[in-house]
PDB file of N, CA and C in Angstrom:
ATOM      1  N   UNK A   1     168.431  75.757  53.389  1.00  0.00           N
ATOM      2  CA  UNK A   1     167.246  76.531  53.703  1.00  0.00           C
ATOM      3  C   UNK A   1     166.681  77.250  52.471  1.00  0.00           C
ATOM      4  N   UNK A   2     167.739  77.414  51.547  1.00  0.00           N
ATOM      5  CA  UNK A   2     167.148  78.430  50.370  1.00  0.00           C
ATOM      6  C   UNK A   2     165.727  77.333  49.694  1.00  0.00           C
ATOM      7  N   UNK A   3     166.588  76.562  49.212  1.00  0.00           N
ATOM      8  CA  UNK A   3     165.614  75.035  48.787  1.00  0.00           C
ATOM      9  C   UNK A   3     164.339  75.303  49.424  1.00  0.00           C
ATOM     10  N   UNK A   4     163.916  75.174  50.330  1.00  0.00           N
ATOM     11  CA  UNK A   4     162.882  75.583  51.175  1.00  0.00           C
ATOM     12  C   UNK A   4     161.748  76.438  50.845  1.00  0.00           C
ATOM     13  N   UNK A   5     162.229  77.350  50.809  1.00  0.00           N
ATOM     14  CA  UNK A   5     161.850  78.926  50.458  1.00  0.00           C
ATOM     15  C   UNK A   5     161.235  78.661  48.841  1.00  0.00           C
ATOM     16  N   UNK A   6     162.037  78.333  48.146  1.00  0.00           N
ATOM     17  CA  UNK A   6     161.859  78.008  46.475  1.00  0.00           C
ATOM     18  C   UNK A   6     161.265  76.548  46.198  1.00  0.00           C
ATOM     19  N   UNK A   7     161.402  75.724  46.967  1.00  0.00           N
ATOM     20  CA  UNK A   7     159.794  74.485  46.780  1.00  0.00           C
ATOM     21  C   UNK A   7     159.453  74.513  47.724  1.00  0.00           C
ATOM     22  N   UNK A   8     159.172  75.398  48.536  1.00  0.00           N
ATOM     23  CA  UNK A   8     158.163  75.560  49.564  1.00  0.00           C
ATOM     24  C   UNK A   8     157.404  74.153  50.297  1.00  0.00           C
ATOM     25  N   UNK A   9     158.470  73.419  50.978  1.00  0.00           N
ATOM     26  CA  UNK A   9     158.081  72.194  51.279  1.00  0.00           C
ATOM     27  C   UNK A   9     159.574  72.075  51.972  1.00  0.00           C
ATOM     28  N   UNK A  10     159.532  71.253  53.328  1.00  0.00           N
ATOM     29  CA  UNK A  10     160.428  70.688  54.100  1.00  0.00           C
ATOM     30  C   UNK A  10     161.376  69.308  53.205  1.00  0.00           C
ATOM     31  N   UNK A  11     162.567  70.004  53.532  1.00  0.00           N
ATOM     32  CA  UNK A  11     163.680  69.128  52.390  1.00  0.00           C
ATOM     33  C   UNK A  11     163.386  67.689  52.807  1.00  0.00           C
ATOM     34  N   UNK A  12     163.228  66.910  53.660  1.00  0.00           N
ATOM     35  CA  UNK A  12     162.798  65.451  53.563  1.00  0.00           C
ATOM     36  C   UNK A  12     161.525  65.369  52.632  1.00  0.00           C
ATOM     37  N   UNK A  13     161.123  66.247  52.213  1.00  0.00           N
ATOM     38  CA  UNK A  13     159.969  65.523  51.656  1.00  0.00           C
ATOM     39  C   UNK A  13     159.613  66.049  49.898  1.00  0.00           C
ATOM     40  N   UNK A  14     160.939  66.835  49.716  1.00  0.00           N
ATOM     41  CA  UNK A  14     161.910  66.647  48.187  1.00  0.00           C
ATOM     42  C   UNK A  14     162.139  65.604  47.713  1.00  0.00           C
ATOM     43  N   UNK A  15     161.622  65.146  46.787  1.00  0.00           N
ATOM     44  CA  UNK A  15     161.752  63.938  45.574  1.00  0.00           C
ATOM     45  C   UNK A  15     163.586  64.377  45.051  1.00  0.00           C
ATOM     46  N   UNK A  16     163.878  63.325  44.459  1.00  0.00           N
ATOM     47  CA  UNK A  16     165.005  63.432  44.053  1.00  0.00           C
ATOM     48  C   UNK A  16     165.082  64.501  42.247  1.00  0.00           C
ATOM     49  N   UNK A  17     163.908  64.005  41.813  1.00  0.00           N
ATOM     50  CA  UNK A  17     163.771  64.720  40.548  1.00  0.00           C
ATOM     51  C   UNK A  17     163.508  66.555  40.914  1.00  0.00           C
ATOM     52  N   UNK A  18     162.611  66.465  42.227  1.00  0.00           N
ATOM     53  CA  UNK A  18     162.346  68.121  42.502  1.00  0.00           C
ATOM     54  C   UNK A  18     164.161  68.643  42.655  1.00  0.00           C
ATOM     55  N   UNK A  19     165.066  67.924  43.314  1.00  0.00           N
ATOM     56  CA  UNK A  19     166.498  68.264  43.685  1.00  0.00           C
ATOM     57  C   UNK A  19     166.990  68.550  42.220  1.00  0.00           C
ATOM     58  N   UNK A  20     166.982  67.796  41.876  1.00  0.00           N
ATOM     59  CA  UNK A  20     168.037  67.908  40.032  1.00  0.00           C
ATOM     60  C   UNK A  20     167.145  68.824  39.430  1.00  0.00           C
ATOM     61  N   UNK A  21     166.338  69.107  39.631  1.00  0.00           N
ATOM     62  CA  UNK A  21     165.740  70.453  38.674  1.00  0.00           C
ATOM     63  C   UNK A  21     165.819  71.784  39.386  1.00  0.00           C
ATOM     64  N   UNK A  22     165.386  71.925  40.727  1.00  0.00           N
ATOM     65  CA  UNK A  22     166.479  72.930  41.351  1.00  0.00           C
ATOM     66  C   UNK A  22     167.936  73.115  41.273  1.00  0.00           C
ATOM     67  N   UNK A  23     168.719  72.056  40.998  1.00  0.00           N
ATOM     68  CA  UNK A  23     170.251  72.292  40.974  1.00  0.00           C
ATOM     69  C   UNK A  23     170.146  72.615  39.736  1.00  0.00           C
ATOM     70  N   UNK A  24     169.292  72.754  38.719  1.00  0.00           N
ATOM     71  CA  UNK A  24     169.846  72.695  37.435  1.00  0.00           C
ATOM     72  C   UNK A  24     169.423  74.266  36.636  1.00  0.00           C
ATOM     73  N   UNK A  25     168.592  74.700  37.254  1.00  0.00           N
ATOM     74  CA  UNK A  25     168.120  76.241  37.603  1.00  0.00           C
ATOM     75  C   UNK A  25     169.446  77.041  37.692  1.00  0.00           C
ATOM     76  N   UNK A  26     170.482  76.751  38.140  1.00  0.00           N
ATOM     77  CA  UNK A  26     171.481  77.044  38.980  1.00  0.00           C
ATOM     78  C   UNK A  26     172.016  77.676  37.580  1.00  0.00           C
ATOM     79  N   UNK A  27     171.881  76.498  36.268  1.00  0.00           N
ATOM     80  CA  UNK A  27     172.884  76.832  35.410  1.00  0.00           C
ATOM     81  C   UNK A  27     172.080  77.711  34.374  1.00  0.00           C
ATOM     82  N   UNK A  28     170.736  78.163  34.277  1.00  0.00           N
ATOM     83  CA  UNK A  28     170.300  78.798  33.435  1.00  0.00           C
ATOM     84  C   UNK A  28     170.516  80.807  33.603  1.00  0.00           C
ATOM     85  N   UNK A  29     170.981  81.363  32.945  1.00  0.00           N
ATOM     86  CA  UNK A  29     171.436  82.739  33.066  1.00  0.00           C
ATOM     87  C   UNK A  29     170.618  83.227  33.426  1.00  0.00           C
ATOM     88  N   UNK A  30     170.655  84.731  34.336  1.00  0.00           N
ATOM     89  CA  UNK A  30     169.691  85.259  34.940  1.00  0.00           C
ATOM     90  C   UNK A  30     169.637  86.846  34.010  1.00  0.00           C
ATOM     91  N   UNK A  31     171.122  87.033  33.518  1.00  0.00           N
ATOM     92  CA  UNK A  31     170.701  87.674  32.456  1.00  0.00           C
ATOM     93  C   UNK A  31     171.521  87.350  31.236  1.00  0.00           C
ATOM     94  N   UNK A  32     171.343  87.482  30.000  1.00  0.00           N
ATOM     95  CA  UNK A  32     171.645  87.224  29.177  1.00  0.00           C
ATOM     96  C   UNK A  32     172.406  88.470  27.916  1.00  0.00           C
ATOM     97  N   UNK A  33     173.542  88.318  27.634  1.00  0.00           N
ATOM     98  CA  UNK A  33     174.613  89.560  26.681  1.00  0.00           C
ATOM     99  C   UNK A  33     174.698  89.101  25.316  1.00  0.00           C
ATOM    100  N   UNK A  34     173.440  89.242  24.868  1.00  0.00           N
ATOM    101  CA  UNK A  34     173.132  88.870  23.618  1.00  0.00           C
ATOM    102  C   UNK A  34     174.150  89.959  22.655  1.00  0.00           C
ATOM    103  N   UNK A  35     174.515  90.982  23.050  1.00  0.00           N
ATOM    104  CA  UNK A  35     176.218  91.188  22.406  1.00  0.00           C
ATOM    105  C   UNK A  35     176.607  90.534  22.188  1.00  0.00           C
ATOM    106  N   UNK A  36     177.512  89.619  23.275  1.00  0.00           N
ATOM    107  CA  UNK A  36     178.447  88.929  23.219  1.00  0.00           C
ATOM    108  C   UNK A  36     178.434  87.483  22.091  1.00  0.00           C
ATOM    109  N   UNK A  37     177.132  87.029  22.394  1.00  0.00           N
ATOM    110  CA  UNK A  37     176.362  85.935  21.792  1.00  0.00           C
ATOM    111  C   UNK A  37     176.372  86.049  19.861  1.00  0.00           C
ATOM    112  N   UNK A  38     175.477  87.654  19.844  1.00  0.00           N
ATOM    113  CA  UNK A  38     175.515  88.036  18.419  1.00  0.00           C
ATOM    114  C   UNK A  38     177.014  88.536  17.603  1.00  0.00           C
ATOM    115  N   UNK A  39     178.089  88.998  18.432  1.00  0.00           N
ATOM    116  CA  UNK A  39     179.450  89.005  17.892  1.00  0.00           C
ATOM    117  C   UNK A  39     179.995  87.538  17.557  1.00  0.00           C
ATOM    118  N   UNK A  40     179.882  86.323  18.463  1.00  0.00           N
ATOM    119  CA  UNK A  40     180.246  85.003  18.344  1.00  0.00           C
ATOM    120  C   UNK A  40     179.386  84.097  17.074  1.00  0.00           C
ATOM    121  N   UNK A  41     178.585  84.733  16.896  1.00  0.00           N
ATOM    122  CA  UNK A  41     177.494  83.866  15.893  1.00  0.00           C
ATOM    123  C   UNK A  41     177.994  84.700  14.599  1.00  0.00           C
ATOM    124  N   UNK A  42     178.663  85.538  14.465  1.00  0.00           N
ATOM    125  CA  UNK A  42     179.645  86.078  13.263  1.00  0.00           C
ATOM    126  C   UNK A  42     180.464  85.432  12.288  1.00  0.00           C
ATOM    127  N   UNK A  43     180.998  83.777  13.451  1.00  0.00           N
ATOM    128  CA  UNK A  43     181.917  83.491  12.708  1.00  0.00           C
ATOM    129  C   UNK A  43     180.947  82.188  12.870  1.00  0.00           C
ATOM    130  N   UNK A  44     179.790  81.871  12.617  1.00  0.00           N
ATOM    131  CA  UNK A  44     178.845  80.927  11.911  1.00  0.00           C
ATOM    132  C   UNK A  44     178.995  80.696  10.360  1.00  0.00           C
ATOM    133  N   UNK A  45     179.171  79.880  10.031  1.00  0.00           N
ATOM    134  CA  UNK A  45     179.194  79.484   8.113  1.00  0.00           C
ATOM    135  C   UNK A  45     178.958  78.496   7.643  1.00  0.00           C
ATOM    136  N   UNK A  46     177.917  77.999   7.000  1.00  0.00           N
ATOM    137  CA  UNK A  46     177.831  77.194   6.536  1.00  0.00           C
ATOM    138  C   UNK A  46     179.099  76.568   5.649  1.00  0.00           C
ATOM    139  N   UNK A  47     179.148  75.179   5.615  1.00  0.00           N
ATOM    140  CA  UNK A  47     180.005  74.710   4.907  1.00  0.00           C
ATOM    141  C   UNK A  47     180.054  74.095   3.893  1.00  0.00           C
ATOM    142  N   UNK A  48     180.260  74.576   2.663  1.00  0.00           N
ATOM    143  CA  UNK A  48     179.902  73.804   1.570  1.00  0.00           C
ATOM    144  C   UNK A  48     181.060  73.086   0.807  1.00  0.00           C
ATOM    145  N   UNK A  49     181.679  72.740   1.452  1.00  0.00           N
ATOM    146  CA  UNK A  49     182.786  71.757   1.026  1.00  0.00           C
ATOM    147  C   UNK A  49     182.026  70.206   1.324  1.00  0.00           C
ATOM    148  N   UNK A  50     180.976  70.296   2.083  1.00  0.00           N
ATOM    149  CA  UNK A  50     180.277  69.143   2.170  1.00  0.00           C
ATOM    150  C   UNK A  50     179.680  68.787   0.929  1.00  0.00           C
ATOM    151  N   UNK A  51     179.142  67.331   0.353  1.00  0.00           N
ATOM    152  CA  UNK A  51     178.616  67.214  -0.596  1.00  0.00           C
ATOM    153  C   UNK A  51     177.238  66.784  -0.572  1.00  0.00           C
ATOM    154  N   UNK A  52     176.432  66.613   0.597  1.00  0.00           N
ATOM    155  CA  UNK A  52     174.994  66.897   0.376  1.00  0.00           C
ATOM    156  C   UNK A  52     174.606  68.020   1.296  1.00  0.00           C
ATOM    157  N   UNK A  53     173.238  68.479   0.946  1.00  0.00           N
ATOM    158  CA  UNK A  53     172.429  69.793   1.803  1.00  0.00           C
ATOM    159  C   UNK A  53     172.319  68.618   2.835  1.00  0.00           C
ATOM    160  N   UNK A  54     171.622  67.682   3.322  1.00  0.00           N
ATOM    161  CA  UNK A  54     171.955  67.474   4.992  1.00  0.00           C
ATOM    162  C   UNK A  54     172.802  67.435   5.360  1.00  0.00           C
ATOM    163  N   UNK A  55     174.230  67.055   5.171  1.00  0.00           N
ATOM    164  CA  UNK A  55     175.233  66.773   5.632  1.00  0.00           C
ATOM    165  C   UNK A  55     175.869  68.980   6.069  1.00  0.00           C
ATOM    166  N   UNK A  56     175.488  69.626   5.193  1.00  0.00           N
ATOM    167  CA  UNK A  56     175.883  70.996   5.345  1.00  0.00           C
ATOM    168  C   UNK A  56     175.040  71.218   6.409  1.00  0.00           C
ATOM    169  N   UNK A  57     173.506  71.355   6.571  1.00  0.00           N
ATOM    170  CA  UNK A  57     172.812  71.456   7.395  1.00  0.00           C
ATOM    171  C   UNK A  57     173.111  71.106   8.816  1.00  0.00           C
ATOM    172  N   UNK A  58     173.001  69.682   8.787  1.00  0.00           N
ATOM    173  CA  UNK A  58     173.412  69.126  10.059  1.00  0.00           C
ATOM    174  C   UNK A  58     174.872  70.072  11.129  1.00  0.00           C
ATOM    175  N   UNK A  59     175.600  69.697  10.453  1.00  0.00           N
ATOM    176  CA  UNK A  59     176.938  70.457  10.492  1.00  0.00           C
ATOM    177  C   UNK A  59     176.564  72.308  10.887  1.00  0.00           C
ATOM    178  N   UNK A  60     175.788  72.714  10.245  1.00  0.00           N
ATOM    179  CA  UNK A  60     175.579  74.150  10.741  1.00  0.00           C
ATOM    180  C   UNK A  60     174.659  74.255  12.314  1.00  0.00           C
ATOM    181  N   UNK A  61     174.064  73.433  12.357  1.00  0.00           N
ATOM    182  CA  UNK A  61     173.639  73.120  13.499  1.00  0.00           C
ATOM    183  C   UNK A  61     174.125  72.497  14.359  1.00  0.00           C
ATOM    184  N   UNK A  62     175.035  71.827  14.212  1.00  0.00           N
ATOM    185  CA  UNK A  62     176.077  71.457  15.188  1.00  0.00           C
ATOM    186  C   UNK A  62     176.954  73.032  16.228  1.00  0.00           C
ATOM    187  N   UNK A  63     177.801  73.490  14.809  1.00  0.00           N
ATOM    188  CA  UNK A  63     178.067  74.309  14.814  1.00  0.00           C
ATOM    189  C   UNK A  63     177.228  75.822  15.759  1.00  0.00           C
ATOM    190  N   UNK A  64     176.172  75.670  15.527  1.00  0.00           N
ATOM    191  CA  UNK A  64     175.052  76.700  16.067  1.00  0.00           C
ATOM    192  C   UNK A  64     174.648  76.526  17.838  1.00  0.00           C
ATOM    193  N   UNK A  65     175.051  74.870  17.644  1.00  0.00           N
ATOM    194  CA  UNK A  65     174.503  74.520  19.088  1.00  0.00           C
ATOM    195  C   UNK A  65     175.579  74.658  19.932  1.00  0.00           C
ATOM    196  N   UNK A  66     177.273  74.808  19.382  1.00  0.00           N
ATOM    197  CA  UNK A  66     178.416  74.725  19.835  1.00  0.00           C
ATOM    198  C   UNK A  66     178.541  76.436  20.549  1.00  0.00           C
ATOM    199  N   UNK A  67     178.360  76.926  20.000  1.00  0.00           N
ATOM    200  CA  UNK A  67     178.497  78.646  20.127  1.00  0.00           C
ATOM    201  C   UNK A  67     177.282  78.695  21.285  1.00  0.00           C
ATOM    202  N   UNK A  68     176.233  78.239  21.101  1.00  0.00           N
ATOM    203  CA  UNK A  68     174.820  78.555  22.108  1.00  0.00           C
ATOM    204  C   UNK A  68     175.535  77.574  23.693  1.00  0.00           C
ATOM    205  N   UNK A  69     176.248  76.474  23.599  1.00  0.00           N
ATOM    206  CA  UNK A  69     176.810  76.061  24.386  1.00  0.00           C
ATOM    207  C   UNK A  69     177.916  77.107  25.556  1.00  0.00           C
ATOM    208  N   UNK A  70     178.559  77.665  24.603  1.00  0.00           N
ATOM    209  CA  UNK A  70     179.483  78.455  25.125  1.00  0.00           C
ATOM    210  C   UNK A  70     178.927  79.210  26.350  1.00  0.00           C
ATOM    211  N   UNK A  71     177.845  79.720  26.076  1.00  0.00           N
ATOM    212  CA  UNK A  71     177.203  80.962  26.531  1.00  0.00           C
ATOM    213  C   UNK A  71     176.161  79.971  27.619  1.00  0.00           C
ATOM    214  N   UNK A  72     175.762  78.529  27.660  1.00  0.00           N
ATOM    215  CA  UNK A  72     174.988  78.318  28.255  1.00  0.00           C
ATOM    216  C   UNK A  72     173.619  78.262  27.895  1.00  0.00           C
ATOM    217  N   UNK A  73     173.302  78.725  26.565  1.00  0.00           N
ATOM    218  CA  UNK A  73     171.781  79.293  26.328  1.00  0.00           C
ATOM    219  C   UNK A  73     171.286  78.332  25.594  1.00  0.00           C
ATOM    220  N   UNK A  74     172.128  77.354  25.374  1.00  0.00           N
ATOM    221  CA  UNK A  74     171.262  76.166  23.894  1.00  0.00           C
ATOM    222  C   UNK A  74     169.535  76.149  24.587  1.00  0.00           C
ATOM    223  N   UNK A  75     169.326  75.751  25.742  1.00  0.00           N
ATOM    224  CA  UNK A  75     167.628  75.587  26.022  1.00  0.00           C
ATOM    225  C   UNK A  75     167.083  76.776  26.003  1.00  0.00           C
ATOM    226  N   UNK A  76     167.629  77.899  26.087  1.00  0.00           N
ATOM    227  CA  UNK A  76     166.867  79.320  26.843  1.00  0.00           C
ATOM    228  C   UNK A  76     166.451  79.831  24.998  1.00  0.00           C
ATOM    229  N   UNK A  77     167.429  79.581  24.377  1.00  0.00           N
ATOM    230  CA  UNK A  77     167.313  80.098  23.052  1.00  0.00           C
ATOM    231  C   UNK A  77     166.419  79.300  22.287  1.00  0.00           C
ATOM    232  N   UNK A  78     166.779  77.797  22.614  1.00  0.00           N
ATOM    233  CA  UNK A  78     165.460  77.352  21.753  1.00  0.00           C
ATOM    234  C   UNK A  78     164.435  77.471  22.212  1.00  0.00           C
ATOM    235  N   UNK A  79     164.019  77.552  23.518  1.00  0.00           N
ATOM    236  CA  UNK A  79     162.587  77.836  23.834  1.00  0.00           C
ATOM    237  C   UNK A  79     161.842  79.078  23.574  1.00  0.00           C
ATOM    238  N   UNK A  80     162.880  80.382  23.407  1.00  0.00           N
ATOM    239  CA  UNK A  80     162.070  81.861  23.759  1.00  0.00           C
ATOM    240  C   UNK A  80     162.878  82.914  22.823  1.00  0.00           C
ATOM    241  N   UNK A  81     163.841  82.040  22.090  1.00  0.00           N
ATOM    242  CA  UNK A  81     164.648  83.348  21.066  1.00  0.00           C
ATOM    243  C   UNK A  81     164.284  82.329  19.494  1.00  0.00           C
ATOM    244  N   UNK A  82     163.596  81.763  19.044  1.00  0.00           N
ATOM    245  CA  UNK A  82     163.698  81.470  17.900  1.00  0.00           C
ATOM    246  C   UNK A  82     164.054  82.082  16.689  1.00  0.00           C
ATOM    247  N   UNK A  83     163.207  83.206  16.835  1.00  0.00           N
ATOM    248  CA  UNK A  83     163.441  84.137  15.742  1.00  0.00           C
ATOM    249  C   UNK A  83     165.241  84.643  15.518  1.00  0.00           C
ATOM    250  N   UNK A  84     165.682  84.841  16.510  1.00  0.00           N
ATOM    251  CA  UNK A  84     167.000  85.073  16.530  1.00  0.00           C
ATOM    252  C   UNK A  84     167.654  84.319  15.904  1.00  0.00           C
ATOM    253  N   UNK A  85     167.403  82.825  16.094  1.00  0.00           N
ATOM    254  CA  UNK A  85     168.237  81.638  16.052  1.00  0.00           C
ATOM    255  C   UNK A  85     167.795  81.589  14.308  1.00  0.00           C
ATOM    256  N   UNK A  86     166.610  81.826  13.923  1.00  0.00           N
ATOM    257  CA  UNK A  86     167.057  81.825  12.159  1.00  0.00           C
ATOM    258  C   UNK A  86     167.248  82.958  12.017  1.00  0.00           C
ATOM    259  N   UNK A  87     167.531  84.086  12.626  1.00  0.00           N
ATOM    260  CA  UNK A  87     168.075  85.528  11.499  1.00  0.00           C
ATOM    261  C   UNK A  87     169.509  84.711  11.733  1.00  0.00           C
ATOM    262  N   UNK A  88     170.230  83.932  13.095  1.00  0.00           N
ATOM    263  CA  UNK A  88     172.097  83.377  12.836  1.00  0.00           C
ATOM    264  C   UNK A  88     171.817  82.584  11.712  1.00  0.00           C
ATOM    265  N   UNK A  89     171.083  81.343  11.494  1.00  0.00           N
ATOM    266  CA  UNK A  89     171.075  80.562  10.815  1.00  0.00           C
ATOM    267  C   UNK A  89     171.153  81.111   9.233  1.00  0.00           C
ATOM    268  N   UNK A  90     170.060  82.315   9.460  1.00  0.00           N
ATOM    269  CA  UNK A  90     170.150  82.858   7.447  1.00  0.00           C
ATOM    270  C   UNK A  90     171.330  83.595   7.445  1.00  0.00           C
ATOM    271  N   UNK A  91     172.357  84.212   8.358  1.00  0.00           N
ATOM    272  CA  UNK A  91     173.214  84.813   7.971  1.00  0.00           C
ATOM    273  C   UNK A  91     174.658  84.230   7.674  1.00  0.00           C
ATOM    274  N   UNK A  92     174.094  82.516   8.314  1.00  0.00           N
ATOM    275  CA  UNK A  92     175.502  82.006   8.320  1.00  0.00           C
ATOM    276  C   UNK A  92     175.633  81.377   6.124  1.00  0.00           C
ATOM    277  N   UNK A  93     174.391  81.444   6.061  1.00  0.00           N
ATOM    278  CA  UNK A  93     174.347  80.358   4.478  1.00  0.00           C
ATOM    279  C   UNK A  93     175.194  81.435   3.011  1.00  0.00           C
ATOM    280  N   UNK A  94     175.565  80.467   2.691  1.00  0.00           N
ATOM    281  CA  UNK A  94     176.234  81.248   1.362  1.00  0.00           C
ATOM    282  C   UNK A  94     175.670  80.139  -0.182  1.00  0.00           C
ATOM    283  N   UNK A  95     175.740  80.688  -0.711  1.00  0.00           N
ATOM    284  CA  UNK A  95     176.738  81.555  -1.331  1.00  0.00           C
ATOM    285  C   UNK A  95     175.310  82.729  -1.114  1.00  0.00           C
ATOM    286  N   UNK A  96     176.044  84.410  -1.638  1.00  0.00           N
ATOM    287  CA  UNK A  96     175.224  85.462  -1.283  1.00  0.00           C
ATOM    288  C   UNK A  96     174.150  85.489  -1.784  1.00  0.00           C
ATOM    289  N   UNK A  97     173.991  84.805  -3.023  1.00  0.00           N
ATOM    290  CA  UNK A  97     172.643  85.052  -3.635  1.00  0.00           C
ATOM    291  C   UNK A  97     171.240  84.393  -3.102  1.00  0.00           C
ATOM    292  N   UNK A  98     171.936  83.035  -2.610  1.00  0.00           N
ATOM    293  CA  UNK A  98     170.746  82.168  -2.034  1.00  0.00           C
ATOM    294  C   UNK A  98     170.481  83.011  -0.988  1.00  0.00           C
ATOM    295  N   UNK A  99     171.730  83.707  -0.015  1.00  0.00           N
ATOM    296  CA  UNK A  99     171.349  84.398   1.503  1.00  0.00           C
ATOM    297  C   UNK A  99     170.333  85.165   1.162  1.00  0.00           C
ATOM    298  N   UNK A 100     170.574  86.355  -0.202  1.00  0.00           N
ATOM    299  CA  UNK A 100     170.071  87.273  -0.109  1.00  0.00           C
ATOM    300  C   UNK A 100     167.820  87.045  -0.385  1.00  0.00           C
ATOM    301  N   UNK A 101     168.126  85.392  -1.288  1.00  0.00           N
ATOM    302  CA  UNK A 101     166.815  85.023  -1.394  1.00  0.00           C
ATOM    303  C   UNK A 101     166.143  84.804  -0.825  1.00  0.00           C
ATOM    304  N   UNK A 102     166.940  83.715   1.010  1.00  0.00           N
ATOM    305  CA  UNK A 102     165.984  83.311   1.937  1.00  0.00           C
ATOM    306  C   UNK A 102     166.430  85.147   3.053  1.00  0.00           C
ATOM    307  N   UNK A 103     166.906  85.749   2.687  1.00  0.00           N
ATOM    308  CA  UNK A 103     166.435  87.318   3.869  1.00  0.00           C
ATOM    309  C   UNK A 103     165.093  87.895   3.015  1.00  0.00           C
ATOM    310  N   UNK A 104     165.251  87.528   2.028  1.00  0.00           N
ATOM    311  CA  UNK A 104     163.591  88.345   1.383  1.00  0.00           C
ATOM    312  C   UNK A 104     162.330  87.970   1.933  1.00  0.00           C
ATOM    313  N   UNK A 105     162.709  85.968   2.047  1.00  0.00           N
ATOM    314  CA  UNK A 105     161.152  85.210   1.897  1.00  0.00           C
ATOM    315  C   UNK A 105     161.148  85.375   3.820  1.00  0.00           C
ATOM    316  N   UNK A 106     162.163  85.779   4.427  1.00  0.00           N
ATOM    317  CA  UNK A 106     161.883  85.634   5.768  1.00  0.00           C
ATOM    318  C   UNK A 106     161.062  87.189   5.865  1.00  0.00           C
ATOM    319  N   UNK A 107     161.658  88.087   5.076  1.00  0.00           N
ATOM    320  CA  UNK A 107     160.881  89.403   5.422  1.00  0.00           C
ATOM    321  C   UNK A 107     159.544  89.497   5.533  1.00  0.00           C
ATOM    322  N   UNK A 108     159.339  88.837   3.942  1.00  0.00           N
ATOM    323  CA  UNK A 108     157.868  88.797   3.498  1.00  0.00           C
ATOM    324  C   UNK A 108     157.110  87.985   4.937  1.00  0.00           C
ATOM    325  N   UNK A 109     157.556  86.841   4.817  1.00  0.00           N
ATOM    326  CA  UNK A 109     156.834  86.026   5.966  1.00  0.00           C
ATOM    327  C   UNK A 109     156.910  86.695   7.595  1.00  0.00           C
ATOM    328  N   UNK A 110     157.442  87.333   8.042  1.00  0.00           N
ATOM    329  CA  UNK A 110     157.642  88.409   8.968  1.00  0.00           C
ATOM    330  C   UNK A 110     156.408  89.141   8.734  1.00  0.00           C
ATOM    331  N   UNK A 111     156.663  89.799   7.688  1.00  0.00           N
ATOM    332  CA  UNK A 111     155.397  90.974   7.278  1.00  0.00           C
ATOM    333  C   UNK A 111     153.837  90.441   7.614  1.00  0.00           C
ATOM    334  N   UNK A 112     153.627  89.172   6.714  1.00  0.00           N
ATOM    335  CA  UNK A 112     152.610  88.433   7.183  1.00  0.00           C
ATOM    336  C   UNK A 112     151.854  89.048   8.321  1.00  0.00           C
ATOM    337  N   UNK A 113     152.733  88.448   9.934  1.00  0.00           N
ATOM    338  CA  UNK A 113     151.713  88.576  10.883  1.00  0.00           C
ATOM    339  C   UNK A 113     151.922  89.947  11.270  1.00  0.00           C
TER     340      UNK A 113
END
């Protein structure tokens, strides 16, 4: 009956795609402990034992999507937290000097709008 209420239409006449996107509602958080999230994205690091920048890249994003997994949020975050997702991304890169170069050009570009 809930179904009902929330596609507002008699369940025989639910498509199978309207069903899997209601069940799948199910798994998106209703609230979100971006604590918990921003303590776990702590132990984010780029890895430079790799020997090209995609291969480090890739890998940090793996990594990025693994932690956003945990929590459930990989879609919720890429759609509506971006900004978040590069302040983890610039905090995970080393060595300090490059970090400290791309926290400047993100400021400036921040400032912008």
């Amino acid at each position: 009956m809930e179904a009902w209420y929330d596609l507002t239409m008699a369940p025989h006449l639910i498509t199978e795609q309207q069903w899997i996107g209601y069940f799948k509602l199910a798994n998106m958080p209703l609230h979100i402990d971006y604590a918990s999230v921003d303590e776990a994205m702590k132990t984010l690091q780029i890895k430079t034992a790799w020997p090209d920048l995609e291969s480090r890249m890739m890998n940090l994003q793996a990594d990025l999507e693994a932690i956003l997994d945990q929590f459930n949020l990989t879609d919720v975050a890429f759609e509506h937290e971006q900004r978040r997702i590069v302040k983890y991304l610039a905090n995970a890169l080393a060595p300090a000097s490059f970090k400290a170069v791309i926290a400047t050009k993100l400021t400036l570009h921040g400032n912008k709008k």
